[in-house]
C-alpha atoms as a PDB file:
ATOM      1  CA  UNK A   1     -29.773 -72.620 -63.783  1.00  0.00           C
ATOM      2  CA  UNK A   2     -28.733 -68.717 -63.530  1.00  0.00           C
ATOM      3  CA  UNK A   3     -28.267 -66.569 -66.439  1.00  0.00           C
ATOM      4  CA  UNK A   4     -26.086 -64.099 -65.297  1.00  0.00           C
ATOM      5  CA  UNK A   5     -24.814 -60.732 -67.795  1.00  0.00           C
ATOM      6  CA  UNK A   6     -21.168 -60.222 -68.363  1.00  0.00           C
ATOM      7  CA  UNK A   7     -22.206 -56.355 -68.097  1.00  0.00           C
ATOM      8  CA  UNK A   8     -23.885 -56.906 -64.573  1.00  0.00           C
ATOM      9  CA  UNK A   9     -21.229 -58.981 -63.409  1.00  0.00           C
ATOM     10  CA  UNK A  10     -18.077 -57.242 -64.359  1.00  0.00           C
ATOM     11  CA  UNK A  11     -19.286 -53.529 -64.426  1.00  0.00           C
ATOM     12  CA  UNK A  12     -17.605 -53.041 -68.104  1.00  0.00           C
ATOM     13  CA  UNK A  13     -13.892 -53.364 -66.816  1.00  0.00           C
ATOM     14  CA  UNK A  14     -11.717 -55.834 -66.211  1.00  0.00           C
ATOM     15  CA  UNK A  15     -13.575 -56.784 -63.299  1.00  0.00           C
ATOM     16  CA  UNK A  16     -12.257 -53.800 -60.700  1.00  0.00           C
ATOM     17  CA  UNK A  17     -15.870 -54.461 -58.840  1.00  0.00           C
ATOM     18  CA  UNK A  18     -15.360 -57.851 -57.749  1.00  0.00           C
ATOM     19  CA  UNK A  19     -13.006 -59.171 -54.940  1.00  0.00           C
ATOM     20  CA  UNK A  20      -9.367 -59.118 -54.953  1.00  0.00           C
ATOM     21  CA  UNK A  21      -8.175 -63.018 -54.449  1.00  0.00           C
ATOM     22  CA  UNK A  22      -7.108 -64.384 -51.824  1.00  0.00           C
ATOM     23  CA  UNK A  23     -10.401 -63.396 -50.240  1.00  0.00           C
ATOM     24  CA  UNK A  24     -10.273 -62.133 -46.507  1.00  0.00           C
ATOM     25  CA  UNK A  25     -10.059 -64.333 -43.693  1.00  0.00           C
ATOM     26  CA  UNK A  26     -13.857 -63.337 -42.606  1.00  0.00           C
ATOM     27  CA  UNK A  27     -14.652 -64.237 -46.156  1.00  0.00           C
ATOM     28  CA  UNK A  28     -13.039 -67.556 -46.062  1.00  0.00           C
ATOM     29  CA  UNK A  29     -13.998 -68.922 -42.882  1.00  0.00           C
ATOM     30  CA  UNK A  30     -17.546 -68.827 -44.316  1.00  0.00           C
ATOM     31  CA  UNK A  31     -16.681 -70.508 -47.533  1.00  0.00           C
ATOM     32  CA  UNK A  32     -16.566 -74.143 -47.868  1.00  0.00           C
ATOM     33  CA  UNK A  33     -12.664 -75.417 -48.407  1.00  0.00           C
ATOM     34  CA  UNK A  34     -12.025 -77.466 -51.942  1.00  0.00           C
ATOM     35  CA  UNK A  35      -9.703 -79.068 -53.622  1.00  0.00           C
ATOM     36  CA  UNK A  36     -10.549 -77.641 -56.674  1.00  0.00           C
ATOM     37  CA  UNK A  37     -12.609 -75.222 -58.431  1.00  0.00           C
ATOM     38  CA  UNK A  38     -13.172 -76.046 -62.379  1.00  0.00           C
ATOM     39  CA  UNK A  39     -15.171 -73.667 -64.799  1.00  0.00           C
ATOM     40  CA  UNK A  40     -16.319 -76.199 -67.944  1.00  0.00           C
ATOM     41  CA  UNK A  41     -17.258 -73.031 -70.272  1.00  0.00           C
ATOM     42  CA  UNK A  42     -18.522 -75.023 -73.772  1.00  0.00           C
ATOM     43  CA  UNK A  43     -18.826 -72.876 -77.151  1.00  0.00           C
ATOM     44  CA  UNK A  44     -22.146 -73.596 -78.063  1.00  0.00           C
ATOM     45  CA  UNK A  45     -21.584 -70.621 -81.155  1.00  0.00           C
ATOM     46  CA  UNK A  46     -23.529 -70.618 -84.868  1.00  0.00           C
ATOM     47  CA  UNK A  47     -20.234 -73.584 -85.629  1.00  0.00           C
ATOM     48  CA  UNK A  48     -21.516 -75.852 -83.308  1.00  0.00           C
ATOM     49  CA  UNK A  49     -24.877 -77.537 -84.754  1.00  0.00           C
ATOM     50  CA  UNK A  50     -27.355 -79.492 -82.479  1.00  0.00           C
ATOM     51  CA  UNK A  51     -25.608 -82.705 -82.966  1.00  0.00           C
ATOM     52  CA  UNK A  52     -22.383 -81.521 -82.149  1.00  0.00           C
ATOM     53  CA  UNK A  53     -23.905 -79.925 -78.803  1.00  0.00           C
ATOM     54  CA  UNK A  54     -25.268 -83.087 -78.135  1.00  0.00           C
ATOM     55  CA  UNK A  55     -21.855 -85.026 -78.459  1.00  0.00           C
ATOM     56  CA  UNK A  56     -20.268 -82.033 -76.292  1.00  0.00           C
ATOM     57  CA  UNK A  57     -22.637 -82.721 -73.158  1.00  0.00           C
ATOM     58  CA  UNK A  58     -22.931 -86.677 -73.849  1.00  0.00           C
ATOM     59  CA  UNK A  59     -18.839 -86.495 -73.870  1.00  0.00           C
ATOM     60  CA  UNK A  60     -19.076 -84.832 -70.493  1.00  0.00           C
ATOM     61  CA  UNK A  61     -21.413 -86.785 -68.751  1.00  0.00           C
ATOM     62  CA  UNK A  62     -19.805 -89.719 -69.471  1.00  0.00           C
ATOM     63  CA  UNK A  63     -16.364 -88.402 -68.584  1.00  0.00           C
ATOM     64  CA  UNK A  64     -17.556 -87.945 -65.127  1.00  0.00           C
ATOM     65  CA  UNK A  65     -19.129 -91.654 -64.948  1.00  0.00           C
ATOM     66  CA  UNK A  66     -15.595 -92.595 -65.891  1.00  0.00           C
ATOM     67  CA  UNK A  67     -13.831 -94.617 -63.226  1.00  0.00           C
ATOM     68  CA  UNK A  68     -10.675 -93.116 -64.221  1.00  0.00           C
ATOM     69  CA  UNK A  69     -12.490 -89.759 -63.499  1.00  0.00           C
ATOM     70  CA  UNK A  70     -14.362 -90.710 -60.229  1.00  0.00           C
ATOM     71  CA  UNK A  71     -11.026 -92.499 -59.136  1.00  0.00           C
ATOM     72  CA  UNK A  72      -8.931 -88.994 -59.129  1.00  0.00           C
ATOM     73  CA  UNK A  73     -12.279 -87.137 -57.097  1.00  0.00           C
ATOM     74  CA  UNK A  74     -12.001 -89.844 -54.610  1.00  0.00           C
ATOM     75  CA  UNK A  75      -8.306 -89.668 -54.375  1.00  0.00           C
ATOM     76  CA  UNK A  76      -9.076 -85.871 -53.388  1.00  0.00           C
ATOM     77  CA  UNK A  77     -10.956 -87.109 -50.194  1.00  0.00           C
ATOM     78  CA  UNK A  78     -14.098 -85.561 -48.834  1.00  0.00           C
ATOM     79  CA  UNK A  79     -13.509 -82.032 -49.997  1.00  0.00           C
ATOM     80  CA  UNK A  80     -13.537 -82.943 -53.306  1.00  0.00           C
ATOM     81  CA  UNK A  81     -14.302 -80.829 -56.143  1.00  0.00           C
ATOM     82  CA  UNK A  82     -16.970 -77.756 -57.519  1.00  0.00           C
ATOM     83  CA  UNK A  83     -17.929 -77.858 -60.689  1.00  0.00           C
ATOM     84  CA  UNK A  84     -20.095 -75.381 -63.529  1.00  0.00           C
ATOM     85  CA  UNK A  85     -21.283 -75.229 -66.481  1.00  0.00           C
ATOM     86  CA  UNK A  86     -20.986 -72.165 -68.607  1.00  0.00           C
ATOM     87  CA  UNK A  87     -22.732 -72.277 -72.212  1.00  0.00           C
ATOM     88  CA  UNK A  88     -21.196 -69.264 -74.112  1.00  0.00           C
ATOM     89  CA  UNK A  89     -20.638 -67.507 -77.809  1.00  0.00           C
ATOM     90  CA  UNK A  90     -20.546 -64.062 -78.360  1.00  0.00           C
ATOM     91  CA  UNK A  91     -19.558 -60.667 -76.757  1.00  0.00           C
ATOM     92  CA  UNK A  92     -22.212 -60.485 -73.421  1.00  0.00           C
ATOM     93  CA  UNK A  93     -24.066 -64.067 -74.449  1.00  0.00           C
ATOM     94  CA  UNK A  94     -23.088 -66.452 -71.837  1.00  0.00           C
ATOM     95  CA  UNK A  95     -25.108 -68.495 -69.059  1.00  0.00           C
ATOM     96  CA  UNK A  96     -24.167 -70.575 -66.026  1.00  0.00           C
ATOM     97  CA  UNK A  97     -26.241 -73.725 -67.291  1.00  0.00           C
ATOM     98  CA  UNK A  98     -25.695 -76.016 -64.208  1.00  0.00           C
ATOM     99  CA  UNK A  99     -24.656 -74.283 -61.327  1.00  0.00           C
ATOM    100  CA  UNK A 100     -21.877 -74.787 -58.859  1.00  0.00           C
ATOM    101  CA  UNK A 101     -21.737 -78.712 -57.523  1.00  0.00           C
ATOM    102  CA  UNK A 102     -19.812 -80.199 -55.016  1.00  0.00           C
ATOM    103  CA  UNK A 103     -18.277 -83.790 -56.655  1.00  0.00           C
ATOM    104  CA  UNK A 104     -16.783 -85.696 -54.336  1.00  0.00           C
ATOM    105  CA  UNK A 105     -17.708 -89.323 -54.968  1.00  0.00           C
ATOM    106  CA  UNK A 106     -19.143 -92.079 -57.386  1.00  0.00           C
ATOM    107  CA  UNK A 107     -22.424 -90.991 -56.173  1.00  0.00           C
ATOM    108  CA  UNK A 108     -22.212 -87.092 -56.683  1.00  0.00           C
ATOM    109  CA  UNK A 109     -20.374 -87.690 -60.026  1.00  0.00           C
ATOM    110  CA  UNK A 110     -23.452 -89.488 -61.482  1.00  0.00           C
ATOM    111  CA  UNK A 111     -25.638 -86.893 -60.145  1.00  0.00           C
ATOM    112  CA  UNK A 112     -23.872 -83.914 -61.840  1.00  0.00           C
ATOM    113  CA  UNK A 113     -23.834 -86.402 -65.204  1.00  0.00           C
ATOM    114  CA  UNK A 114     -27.380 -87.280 -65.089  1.00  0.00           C
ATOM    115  CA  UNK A 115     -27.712 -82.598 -64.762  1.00  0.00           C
ATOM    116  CA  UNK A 116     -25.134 -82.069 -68.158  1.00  0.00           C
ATOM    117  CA  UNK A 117     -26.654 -85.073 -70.181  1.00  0.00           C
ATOM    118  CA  UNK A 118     -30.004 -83.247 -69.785  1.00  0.00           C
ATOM    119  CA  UNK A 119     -28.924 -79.493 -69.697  1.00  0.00           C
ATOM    120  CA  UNK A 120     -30.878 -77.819 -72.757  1.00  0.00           C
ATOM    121  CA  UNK A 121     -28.771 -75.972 -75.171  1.00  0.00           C
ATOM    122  CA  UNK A 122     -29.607 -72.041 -73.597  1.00  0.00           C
ATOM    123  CA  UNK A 123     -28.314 -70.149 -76.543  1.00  0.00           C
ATOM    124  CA  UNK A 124     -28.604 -70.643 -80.108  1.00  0.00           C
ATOM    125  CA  UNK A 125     -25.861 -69.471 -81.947  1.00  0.00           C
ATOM    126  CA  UNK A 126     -23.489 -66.321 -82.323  1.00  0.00           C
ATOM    127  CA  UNK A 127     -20.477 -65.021 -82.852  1.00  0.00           C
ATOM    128  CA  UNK A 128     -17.312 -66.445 -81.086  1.00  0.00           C
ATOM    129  CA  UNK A 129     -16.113 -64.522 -77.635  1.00  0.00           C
ATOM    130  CA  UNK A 130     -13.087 -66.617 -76.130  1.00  0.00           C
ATOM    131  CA  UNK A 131     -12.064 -63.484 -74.054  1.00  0.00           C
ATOM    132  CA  UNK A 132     -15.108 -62.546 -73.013  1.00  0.00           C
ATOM    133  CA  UNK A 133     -16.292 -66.110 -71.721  1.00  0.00           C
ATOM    134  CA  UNK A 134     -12.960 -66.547 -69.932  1.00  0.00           C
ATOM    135  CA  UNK A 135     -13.464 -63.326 -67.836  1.00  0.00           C
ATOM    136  CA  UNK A 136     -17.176 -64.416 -67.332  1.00  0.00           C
ATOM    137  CA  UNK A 137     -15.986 -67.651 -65.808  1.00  0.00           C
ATOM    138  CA  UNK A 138     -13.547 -65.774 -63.440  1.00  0.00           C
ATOM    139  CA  UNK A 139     -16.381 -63.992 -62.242  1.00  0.00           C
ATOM    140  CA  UNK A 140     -18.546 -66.845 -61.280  1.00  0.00           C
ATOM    141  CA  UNK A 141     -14.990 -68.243 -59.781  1.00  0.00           C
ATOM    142  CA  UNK A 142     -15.368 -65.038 -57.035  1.00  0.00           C
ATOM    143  CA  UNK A 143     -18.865 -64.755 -56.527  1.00  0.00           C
ATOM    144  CA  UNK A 144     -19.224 -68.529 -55.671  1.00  0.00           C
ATOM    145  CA  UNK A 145     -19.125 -69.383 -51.708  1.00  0.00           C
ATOM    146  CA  UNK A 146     -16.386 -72.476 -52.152  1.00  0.00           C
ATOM    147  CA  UNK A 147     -12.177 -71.649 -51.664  1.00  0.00           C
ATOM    148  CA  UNK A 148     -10.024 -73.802 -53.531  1.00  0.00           C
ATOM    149  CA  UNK A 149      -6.375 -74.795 -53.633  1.00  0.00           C
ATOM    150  CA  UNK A 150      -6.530 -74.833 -57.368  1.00  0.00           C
ATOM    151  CA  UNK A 151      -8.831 -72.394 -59.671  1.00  0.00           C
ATOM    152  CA  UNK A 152      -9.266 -73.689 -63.115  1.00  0.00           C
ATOM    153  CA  UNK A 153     -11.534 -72.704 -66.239  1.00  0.00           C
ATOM    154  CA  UNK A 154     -11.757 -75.199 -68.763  1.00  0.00           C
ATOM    155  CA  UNK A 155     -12.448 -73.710 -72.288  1.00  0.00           C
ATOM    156  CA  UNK A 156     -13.378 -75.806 -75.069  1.00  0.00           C
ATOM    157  CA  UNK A 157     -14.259 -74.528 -78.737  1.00  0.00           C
ATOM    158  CA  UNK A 158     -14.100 -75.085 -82.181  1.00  0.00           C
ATOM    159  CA  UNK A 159     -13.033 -71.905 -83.825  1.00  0.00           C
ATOM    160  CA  UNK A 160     -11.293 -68.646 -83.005  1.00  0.00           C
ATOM    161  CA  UNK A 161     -12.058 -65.626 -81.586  1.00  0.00           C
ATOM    162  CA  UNK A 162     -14.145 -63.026 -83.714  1.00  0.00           C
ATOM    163  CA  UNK A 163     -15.528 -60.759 -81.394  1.00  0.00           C
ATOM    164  CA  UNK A 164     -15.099 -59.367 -77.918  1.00  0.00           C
ATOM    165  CA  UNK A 165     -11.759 -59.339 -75.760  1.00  0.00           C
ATOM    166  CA  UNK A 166      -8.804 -60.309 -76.957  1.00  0.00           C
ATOM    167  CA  UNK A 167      -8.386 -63.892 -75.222  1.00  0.00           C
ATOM    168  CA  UNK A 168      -4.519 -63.146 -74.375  1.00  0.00           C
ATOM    169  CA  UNK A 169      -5.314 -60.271 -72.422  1.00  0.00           C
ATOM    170  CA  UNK A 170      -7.997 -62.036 -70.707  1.00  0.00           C
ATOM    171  CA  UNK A 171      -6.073 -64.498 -69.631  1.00  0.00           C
ATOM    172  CA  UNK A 172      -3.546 -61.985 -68.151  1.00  0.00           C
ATOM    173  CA  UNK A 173      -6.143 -60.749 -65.883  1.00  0.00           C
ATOM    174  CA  UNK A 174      -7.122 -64.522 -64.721  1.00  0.00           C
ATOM    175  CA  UNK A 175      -3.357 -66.171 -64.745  1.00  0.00           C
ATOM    176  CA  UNK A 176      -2.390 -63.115 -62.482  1.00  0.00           C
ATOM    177  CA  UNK A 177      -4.819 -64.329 -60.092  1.00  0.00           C
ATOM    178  CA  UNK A 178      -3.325 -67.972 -60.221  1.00  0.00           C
ATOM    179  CA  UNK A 179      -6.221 -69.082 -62.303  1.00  0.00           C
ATOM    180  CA  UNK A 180      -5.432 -71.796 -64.796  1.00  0.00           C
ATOM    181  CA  UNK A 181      -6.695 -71.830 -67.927  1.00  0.00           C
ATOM    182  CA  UNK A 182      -6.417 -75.225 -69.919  1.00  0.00           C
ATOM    183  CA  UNK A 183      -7.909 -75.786 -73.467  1.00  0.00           C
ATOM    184  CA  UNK A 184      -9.529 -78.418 -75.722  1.00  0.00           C
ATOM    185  CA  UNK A 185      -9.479 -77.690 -78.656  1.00  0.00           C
ATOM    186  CA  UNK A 186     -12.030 -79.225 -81.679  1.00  0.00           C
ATOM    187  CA  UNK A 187     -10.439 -79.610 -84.902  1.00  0.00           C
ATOM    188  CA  UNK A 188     -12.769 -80.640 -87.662  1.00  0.00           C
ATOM    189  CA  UNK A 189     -13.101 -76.995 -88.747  1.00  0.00           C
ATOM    190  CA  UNK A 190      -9.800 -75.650 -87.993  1.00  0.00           C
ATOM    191  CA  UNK A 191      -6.917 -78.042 -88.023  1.00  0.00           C
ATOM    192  CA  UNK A 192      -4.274 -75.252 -86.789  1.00  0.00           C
ATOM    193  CA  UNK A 193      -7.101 -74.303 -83.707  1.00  0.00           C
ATOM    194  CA  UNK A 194      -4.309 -75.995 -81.088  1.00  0.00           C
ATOM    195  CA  UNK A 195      -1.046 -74.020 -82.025  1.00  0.00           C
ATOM    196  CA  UNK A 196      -4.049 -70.818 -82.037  1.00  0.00           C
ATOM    197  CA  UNK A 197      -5.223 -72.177 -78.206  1.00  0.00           C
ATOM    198  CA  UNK A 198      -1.894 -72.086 -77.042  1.00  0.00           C
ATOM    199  CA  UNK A 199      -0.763 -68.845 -78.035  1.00  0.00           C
ATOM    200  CA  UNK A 200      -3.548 -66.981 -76.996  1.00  0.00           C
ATOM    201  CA  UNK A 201      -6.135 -69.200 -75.027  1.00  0.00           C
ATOM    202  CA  UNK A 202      -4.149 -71.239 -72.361  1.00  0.00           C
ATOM    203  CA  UNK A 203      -2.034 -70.426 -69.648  1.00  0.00           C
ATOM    204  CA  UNK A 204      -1.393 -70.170 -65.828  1.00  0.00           C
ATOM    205  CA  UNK A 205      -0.742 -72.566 -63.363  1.00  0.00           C
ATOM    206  CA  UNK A 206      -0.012 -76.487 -65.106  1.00  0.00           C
ATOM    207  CA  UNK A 207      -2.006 -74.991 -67.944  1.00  0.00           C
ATOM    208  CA  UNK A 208      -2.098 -77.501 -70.835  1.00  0.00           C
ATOM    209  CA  UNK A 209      -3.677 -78.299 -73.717  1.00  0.00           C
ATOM    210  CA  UNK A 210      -5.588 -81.297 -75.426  1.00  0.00           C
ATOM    211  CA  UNK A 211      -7.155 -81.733 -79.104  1.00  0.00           C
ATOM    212  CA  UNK A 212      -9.664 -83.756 -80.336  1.00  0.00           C
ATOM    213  CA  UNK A 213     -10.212 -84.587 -84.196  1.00  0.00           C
ATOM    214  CA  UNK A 214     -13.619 -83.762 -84.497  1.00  0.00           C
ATOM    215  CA  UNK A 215     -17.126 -83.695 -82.395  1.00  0.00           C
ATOM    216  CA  UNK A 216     -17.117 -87.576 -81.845  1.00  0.00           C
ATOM    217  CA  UNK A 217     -13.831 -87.468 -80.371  1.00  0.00           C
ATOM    218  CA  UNK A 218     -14.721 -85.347 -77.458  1.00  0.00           C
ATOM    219  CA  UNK A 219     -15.462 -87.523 -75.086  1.00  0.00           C
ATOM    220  CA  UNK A 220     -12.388 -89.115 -75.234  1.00  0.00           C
ATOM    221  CA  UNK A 221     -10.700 -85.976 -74.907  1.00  0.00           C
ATOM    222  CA  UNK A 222     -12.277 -84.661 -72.191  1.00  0.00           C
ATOM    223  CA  UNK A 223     -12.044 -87.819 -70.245  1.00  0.00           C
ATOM    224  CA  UNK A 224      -8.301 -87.003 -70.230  1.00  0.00           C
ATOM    225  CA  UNK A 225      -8.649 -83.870 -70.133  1.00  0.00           C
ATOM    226  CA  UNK A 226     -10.871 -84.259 -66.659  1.00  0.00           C
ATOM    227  CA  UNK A 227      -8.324 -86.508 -64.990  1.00  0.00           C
ATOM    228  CA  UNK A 228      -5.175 -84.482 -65.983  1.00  0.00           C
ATOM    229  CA  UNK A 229      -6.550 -81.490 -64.587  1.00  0.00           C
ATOM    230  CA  UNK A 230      -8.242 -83.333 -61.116  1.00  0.00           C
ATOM    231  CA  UNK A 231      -5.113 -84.848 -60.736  1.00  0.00           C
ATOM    232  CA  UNK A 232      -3.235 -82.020 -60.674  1.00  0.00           C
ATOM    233  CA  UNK A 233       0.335 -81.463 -62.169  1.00  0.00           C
ATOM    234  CA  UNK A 234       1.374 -84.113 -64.642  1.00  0.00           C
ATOM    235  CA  UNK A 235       4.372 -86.379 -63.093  1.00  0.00           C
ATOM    236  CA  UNK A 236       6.421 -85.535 -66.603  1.00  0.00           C
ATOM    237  CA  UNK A 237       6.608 -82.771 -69.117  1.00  0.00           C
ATOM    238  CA  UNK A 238       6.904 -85.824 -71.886  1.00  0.00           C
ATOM    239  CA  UNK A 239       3.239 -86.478 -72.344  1.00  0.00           C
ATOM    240  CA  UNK A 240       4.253 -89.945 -73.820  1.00  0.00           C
ATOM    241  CA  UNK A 241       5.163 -91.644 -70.183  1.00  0.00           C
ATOM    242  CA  UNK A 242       2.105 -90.885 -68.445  1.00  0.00           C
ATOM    243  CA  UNK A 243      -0.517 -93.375 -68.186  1.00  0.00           C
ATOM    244  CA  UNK A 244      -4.119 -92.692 -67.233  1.00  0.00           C
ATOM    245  CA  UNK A 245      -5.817 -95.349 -64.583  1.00  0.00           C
ATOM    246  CA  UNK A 246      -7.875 -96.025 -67.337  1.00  0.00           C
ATOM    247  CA  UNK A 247      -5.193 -97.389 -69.794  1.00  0.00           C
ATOM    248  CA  UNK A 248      -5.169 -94.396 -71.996  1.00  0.00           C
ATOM    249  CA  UNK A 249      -2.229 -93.045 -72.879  1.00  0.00           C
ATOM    250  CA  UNK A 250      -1.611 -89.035 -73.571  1.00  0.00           C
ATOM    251  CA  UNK A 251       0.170 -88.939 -76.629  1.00  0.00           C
ATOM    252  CA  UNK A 252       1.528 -85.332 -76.906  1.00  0.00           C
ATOM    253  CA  UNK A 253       0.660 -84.723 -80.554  1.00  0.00           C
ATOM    254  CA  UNK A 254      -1.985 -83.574 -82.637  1.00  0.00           C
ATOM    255  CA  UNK A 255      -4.126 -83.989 -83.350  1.00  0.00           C
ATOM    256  CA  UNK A 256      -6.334 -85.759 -80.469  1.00  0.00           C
ATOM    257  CA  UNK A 257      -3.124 -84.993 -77.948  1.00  0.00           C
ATOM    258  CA  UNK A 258      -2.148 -82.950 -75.031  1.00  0.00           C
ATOM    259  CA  UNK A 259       0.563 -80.398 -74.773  1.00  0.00           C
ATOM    260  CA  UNK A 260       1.926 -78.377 -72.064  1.00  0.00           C
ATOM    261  CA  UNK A 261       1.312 -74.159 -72.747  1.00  0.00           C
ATOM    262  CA  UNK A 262       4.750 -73.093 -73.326  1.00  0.00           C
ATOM    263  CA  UNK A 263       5.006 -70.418 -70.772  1.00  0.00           C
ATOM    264  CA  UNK A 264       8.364 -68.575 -72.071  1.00  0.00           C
ATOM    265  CA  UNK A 265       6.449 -67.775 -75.613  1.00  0.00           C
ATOM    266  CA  UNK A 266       3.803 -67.864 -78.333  1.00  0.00           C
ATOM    267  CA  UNK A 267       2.580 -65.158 -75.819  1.00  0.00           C
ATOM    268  CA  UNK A 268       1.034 -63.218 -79.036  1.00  0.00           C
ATOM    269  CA  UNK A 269      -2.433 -64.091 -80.915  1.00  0.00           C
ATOM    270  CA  UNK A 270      -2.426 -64.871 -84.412  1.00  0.00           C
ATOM    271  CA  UNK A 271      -3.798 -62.231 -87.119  1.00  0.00           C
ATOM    272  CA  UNK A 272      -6.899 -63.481 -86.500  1.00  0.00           C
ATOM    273  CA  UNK A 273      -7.255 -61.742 -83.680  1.00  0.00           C
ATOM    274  CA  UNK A 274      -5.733 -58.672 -84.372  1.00  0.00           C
ATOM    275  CA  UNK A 275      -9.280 -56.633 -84.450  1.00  0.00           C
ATOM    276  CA  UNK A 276     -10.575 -57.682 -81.253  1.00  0.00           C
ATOM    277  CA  UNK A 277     -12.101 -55.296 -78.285  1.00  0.00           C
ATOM    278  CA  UNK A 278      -8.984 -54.566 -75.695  1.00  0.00           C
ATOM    279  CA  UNK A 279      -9.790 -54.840 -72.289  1.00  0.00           C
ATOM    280  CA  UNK A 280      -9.733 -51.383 -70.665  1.00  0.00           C
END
């Protein structure tokens, strides 16, 4: 486990300290070739209680014991995947709470499951920093020794911003690096959270978005949400005809449903978010 400071790590800015991307050849001939690099950054903010915490990393570790999950690593072939685990709330309280791990296999997946199902909770509480934790996770996407095809973070919450960067303009800075950003959003709190993920939270590359109803619906969401984004792009923007290995079906609706970020608008965040810290 590393704690690692947004301040230390991103020098106040919008990052200007850390390497441009695509790093240089030197660079990547010492860094180990993936197919995919994947950010899991879980709110673990004063909304989530320890229940609820315990359903998030339960959900996950049995996501990646999955076969549908484990099917679409092997599919990937020995390169495989990296994965970490970001824990994260307010402005400058985040920590990488299982670091970078290759997956590649039946065998590695239950290893990095066995890690999540018995990660502590590292912070208690706070305010709720989308922005901030997104730019966080970009930094642990340079300073890590692996070079993907894709770059993804993974943010998951169950409220909106109310403190820190403004999530859209984070995700400017990360999307213009050909990072994806994809979403699940928890709805027991605030039914509208998806249409608020959308506009503000997800973008880039395939970016897309799932729901879940509540807490005990994670797992199920993050299963999909796991293979979707392992998998790559989905065969068809009409959620309804794509199948998982595992029988489930993506319905394209909310809630507990995936939808594709529409990438020609909702470019705006709600009122919400109106008072937020702008990147400068």
């Amino acid at each position: 486990m590393r704690t690692l400071s947004l301040r230390s790590l991103l020098c106040l800015g919008i990052l200007s300290c850390l390497p441009s991307w695509p790093p240089a050849a030197s660079e990547a001939a010492a860094a180990e070739n993936v197919a995919l690099e994947l950010v899991l950054a879980i709110d673990v903010s004063s909304s989530v209680n320890k229940s609820e915490y315990a359903l998030q990393m339960s959900g996950f570790a049995e996501a990646f014991r999955h076969p549908a999950v484990v099917t679409v690593i092997e599919s990937l072939g020995s390169q495989g995947i990296v994965v970490t685990l970001v824990q994260w709330s307010g402005a400058d309280t985040y920590v990488q709470a299982i670091d970078w791990t290759r997956i590649n296999g039946k065998a590695s997946a239950e290893a990095f499951a066995a890690q999540v199902e018995t990660a502590p909770r590292l912070i208690e509480g706070g305010a709720t920093a989308i922005g901030d934790a997104m730019l966080f996770a970009r930094a642990l996407l340079e300073l890590n020794d692996f070079v993907g095809t894709r770059r993804t973070v993974d943010v998951s919450g169950d409220g909106v911003a109310n403190q820190g960067k403004q999530p859209a303009v984070a995700r400017a800075v990360l999307n213009a690096e050909d990072i994806t950003v994809n979403g699940l959003a928890i709805l027991n709190e605030e039914p509208r959270l998806g249409a608020y993920y959308r506009a503000g939270v997800v973008g880039g590359p395939n970016a897309f978005l799932i729901t879940a109803t509540d807490f005990e619906d994670f797992a199920r969401a993050i299963r999909i949400k796991l293979v979707t984004e392992i998998d790559g792009p989905l065969i068809s923007e009409n959620a309804d005809e794509i199948e998982l290995a595992s029988g489930d079906e993506l319905t394209g609706e909310e809630p507990a449903g995936i939808s594709r970020e529409p990438l020609s608008a909702a470019r705006h965040l709600s009122p919400e978010s109106s008072n937020h810290e702008t990147i400068k």
